[in-house]
PDB file of N, CA and C in Angstrom:
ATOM      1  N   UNK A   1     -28.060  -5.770   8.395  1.00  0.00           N
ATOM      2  CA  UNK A   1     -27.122  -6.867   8.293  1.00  0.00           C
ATOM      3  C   UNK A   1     -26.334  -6.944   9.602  1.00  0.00           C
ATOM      4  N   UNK A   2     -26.241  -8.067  10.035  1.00  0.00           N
ATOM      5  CA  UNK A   2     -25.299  -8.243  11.207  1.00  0.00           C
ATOM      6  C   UNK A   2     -24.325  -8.838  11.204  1.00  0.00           C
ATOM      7  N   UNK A   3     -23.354  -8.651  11.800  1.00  0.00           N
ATOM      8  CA  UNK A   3     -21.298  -9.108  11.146  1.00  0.00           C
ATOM      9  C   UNK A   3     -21.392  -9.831  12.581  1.00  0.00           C
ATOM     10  N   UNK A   4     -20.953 -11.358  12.470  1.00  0.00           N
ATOM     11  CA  UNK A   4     -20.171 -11.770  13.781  1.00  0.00           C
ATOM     12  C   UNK A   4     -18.957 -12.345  13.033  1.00  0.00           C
ATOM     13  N   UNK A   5     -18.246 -11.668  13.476  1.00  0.00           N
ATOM     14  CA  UNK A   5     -16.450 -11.937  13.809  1.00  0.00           C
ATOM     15  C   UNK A   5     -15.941 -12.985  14.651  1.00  0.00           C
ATOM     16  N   UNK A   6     -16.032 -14.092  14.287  1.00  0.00           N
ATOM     17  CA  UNK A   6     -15.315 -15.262  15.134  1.00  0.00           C
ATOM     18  C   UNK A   6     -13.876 -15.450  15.565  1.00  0.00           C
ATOM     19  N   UNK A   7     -12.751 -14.667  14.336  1.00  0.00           N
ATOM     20  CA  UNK A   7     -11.635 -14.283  14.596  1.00  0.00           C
ATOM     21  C   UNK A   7     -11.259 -13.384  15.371  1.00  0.00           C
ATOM     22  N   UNK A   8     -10.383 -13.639  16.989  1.00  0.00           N
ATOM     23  CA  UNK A   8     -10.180 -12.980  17.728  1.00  0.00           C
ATOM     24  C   UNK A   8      -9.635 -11.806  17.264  1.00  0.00           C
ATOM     25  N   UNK A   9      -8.288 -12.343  16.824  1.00  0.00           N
ATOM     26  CA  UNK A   9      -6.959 -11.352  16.056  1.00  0.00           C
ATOM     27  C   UNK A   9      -7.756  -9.974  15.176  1.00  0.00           C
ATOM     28  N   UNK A  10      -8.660 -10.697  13.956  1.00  0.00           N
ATOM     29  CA  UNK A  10      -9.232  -9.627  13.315  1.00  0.00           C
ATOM     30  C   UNK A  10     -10.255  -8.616  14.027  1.00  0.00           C
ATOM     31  N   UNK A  11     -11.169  -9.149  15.504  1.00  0.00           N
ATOM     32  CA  UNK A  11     -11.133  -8.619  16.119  1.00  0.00           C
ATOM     33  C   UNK A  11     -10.434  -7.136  16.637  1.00  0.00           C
ATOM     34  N   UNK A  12      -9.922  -7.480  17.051  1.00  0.00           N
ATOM     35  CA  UNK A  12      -8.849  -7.064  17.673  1.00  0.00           C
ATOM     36  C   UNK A  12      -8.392  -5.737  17.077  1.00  0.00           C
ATOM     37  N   UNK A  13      -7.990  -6.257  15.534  1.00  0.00           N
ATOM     38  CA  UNK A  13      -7.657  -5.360  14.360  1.00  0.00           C
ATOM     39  C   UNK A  13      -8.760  -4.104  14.043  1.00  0.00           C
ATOM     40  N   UNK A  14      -9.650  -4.692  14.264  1.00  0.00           N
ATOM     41  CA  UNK A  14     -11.141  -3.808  14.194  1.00  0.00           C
ATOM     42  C   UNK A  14     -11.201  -2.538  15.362  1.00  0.00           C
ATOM     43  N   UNK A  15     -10.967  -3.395  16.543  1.00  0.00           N
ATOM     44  CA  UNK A  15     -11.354  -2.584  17.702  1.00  0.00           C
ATOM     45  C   UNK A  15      -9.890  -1.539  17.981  1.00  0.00           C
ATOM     46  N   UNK A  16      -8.608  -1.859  17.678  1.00  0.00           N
ATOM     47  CA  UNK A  16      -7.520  -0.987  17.047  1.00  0.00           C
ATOM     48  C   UNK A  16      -7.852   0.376  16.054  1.00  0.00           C
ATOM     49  N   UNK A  17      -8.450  -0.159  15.046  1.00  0.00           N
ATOM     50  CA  UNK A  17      -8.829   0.988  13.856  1.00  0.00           C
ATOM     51  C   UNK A  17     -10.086   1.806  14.805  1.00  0.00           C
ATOM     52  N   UNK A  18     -10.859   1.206  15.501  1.00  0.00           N
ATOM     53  CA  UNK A  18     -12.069   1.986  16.281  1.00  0.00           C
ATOM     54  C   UNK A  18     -10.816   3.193  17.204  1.00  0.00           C
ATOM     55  N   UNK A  19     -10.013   2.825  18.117  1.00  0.00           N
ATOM     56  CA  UNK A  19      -9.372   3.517  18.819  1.00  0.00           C
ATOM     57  C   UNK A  19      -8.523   4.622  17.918  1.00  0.00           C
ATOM     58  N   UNK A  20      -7.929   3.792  17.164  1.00  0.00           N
ATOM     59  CA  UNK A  20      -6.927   4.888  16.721  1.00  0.00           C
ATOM     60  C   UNK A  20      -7.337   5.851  15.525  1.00  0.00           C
ATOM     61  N   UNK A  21      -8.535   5.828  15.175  1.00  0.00           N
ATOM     62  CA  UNK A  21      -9.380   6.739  14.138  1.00  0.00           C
ATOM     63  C   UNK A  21     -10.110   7.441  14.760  1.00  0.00           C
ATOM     64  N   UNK A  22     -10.656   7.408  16.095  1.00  0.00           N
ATOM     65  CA  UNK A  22     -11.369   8.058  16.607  1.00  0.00           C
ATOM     66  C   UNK A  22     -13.150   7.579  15.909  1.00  0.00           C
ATOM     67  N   UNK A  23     -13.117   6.614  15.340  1.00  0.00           N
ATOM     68  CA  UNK A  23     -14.700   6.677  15.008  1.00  0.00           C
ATOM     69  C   UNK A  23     -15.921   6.424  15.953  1.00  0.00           C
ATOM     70  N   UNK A  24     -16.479   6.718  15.826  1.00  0.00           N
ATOM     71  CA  UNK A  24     -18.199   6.224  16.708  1.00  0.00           C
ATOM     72  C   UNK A  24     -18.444   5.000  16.621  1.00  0.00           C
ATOM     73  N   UNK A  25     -17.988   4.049  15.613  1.00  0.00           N
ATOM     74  CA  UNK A  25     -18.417   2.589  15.551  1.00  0.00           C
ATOM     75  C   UNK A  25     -17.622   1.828  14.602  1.00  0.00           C
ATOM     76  N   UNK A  26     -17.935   1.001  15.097  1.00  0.00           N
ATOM     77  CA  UNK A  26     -17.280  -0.420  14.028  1.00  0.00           C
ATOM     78  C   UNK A  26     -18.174   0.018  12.544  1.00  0.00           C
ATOM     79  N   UNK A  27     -19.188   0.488  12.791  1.00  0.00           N
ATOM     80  CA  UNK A  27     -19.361   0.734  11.488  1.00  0.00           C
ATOM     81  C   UNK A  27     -19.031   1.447  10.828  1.00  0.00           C
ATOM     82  N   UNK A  28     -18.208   2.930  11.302  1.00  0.00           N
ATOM     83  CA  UNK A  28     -18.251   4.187  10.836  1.00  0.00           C
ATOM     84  C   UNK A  28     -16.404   3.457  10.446  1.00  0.00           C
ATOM     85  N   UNK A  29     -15.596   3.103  11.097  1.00  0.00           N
ATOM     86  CA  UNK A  29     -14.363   2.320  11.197  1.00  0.00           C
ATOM     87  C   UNK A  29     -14.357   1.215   9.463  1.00  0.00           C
ATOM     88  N   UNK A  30     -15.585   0.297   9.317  1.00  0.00           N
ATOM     89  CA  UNK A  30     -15.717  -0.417   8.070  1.00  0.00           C
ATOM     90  C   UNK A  30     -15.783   0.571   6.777  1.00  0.00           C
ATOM     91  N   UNK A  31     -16.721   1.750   6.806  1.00  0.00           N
ATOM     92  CA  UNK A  31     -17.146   3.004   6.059  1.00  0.00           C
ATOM     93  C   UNK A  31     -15.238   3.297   5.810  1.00  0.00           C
ATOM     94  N   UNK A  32     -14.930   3.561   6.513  1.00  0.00           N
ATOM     95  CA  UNK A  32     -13.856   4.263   6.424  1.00  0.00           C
ATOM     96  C   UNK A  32     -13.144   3.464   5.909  1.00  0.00           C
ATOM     97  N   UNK A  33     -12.572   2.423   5.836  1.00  0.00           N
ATOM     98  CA  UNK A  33     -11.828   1.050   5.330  1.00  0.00           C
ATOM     99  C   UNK A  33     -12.494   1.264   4.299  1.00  0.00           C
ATOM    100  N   UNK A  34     -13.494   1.389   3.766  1.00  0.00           N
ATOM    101  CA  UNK A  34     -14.049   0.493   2.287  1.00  0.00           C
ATOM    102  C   UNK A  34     -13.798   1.906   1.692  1.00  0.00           C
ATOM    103  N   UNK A  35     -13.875   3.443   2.063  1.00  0.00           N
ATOM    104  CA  UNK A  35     -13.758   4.601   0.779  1.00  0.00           C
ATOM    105  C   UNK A  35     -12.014   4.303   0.838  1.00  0.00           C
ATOM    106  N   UNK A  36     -11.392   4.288   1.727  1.00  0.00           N
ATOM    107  CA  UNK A  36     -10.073   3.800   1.520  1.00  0.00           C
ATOM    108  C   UNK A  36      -9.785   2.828   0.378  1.00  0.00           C
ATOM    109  N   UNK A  37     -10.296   1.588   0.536  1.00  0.00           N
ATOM    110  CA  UNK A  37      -9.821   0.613  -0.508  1.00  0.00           C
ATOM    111  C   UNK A  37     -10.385   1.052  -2.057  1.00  0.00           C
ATOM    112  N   UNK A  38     -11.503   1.939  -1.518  1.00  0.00           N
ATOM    113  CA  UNK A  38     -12.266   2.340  -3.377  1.00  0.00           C
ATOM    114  C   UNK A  38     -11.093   3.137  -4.082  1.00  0.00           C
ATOM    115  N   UNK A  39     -10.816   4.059  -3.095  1.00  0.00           N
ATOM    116  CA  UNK A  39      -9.917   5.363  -3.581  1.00  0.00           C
ATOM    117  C   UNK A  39      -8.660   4.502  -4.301  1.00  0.00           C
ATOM    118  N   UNK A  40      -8.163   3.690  -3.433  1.00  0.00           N
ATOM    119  CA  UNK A  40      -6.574   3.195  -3.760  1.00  0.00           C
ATOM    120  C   UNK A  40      -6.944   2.091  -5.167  1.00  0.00           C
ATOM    121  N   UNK A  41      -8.251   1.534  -5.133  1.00  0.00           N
ATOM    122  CA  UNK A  41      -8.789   0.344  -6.242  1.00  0.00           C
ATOM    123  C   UNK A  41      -8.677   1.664  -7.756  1.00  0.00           C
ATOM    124  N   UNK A  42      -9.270   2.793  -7.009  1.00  0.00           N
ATOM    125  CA  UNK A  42      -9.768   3.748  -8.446  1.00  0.00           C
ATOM    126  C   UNK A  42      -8.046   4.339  -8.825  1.00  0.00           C
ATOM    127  N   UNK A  43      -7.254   4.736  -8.126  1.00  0.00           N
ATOM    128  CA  UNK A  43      -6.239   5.462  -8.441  1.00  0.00           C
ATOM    129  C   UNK A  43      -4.975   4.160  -9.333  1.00  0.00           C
ATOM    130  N   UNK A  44      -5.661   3.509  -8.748  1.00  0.00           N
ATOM    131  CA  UNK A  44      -4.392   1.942  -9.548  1.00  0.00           C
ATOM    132  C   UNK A  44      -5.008   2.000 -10.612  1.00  0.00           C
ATOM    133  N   UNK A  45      -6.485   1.804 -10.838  1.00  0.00           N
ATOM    134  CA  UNK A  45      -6.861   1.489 -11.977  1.00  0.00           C
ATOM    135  C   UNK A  45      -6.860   2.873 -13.110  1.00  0.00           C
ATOM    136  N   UNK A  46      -6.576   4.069 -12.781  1.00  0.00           N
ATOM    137  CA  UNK A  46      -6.388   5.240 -13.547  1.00  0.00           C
ATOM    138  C   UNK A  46      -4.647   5.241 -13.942  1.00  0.00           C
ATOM    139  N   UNK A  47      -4.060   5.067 -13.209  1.00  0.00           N
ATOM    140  CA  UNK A  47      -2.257   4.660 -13.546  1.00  0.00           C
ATOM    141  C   UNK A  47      -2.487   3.307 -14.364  1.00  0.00           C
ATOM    142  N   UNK A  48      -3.082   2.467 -14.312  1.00  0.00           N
ATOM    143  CA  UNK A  48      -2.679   1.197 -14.151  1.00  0.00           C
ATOM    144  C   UNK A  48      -1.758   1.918 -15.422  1.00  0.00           C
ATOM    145  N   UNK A  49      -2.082   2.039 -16.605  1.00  0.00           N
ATOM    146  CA  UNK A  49      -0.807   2.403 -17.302  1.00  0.00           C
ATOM    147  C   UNK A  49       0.448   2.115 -17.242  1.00  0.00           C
ATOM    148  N   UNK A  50       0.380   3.924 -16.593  1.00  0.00           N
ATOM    149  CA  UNK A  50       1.711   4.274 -16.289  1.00  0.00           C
ATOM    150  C   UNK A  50       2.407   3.480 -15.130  1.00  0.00           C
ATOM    151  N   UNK A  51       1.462   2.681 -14.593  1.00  0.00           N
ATOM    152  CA  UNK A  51       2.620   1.811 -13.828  1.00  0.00           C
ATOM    153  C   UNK A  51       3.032   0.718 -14.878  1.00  0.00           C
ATOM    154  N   UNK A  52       2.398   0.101 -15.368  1.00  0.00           N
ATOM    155  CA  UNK A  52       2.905  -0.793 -15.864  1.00  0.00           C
ATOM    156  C   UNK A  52       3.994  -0.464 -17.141  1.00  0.00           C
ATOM    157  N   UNK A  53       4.005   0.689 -17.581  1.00  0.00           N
ATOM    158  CA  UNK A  53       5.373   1.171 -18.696  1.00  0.00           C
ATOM    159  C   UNK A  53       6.431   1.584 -17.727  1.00  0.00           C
ATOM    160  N   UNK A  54       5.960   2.236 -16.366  1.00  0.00           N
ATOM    161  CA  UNK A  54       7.152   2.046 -15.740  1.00  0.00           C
ATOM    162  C   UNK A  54       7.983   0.425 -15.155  1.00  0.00           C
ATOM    163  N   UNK A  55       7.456   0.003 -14.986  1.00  0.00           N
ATOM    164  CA  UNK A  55       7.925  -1.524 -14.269  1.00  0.00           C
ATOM    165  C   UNK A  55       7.889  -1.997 -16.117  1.00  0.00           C
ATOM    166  N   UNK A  56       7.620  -1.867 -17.043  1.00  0.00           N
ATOM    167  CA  UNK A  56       8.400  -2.303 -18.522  1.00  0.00           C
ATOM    168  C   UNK A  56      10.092  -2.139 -18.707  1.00  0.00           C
ATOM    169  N   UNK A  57       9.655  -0.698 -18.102  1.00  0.00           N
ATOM    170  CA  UNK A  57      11.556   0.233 -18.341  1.00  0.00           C
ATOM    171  C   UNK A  57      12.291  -0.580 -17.287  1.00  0.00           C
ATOM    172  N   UNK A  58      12.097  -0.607 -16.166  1.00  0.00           N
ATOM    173  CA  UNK A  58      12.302  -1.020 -15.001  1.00  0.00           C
ATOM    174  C   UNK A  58      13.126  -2.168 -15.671  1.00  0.00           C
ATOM    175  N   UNK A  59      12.868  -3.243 -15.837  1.00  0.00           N
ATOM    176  CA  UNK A  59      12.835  -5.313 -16.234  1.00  0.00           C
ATOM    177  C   UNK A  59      13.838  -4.825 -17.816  1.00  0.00           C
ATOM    178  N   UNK A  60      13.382  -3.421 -18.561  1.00  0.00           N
ATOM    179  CA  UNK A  60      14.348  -3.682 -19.757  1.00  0.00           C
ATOM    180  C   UNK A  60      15.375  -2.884 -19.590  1.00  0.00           C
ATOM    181  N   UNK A  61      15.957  -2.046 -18.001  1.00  0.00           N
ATOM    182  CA  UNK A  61      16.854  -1.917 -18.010  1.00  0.00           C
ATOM    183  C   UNK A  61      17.823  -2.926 -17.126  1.00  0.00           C
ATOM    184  N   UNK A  62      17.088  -3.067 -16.549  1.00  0.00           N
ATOM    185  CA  UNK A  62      17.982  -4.504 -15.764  1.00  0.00           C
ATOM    186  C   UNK A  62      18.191  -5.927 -16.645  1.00  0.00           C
ATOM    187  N   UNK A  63      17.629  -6.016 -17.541  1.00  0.00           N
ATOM    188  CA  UNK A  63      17.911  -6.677 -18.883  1.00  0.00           C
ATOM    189  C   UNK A  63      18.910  -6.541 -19.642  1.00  0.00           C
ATOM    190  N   UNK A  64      19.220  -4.894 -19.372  1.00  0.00           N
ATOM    191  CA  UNK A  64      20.738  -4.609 -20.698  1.00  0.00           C
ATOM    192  C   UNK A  64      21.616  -4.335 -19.347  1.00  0.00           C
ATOM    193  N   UNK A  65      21.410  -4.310 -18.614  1.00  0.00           N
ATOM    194  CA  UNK A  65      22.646  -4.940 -16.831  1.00  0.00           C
ATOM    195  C   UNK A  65      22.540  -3.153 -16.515  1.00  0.00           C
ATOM    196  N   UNK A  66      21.543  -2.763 -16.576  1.00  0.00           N
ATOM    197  CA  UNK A  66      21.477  -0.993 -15.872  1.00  0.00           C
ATOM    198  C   UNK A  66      21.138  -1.457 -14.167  1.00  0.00           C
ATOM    199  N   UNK A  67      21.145  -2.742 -14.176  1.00  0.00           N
ATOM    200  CA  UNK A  67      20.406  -1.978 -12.221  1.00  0.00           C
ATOM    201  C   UNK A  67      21.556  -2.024 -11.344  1.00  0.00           C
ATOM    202  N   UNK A  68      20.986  -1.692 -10.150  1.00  0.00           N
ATOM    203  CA  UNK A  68      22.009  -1.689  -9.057  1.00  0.00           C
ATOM    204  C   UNK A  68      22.314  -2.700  -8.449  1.00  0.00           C
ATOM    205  N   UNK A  69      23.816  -3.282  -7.972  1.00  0.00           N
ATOM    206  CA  UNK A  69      23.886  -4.402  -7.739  1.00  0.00           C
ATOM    207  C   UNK A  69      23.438  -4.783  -6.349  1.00  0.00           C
ATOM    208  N   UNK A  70      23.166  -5.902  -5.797  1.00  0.00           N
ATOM    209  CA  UNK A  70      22.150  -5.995  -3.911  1.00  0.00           C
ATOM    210  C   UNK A  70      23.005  -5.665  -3.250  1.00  0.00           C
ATOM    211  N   UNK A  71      24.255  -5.308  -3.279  1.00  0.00           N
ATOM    212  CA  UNK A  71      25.485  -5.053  -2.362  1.00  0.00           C
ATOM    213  C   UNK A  71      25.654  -3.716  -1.842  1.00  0.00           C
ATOM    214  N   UNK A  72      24.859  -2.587  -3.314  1.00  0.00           N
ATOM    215  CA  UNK A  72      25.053  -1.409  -3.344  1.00  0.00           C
ATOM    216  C   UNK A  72      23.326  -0.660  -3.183  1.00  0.00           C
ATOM    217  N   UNK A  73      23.110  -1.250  -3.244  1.00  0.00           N
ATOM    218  CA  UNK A  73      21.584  -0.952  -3.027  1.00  0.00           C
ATOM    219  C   UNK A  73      21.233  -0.242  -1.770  1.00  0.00           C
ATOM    220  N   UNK A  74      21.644  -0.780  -0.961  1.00  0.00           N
ATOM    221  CA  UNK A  74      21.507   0.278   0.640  1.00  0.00           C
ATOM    222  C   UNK A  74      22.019   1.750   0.604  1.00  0.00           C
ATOM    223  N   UNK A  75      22.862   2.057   0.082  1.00  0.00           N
ATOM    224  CA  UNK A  75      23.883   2.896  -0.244  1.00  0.00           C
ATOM    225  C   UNK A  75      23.653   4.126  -0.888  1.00  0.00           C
ATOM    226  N   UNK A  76      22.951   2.853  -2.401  1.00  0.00           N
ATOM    227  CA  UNK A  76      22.107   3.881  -3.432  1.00  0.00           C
ATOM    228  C   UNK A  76      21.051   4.475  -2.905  1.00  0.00           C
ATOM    229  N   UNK A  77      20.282   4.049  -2.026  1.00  0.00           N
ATOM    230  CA  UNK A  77      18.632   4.476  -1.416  1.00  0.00           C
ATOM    231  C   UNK A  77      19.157   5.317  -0.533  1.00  0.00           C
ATOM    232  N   UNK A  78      20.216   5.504   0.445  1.00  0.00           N
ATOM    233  CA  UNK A  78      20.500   6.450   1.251  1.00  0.00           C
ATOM    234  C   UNK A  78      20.485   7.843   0.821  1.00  0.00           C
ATOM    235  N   UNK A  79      21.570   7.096  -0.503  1.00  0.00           N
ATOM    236  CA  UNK A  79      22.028   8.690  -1.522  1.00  0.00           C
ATOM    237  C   UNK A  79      20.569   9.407  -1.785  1.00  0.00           C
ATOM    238  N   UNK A  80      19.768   8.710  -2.573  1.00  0.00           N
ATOM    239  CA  UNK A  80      18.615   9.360  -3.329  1.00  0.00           C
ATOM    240  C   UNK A  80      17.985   9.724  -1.949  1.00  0.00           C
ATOM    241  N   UNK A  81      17.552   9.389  -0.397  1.00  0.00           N
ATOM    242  CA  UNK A  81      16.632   9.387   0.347  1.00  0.00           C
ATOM    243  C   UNK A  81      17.361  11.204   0.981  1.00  0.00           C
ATOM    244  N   UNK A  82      18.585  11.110   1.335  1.00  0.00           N
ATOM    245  CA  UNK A  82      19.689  12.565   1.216  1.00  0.00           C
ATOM    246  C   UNK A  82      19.265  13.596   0.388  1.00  0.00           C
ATOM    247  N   UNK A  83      19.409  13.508  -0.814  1.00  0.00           N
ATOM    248  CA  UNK A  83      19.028  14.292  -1.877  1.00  0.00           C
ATOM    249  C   UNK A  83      17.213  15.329  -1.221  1.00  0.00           C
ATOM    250  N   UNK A  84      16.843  14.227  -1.045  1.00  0.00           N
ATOM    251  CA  UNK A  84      15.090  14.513  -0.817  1.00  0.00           C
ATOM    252  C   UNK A  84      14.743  15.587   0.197  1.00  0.00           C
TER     253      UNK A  84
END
């Protein structure tokens, strides 16, 4: 199969991931992109769950007025990012 890329930019984007991965080729660079997207496709779809009961809690506590207000929000993420 042969790929022509008419988009400079994505180009570009390609020959970036070639440099900064160190691969042998645009192909070994695509290989690498696609077990990437499988891995992250398979790990969403094994949570999908638990993400979605979390983002449930999430919407029904900001529903009964539990969230943080946008004013304090910078503040709050500092605190918790401190803690870490």
């Amino acid at each position: 199969m042969n790929i022509k890329i008419h988009d400079a930019a994505l180009e570009a984007r390609i020959q970036k991931q070639l440099q900064a991965t160190g691969s042998a080729s645009v192909e070994e660079v695509l290989v690498r992109l696609l077990e990437t997207q499988e891995e992250q496709d398979r790990w969403l779809l094994e949570n999908r769950d638990t993400i979605n009961s979390q983002i449930r809690r999430g919407i029904a506590q900001l529903d009964r007025g539990e969230g943080i207000p946008e004013d304090q929000l910078d503040a709050h993420l500092a605190k918790l990012k401190n803690k870490a």
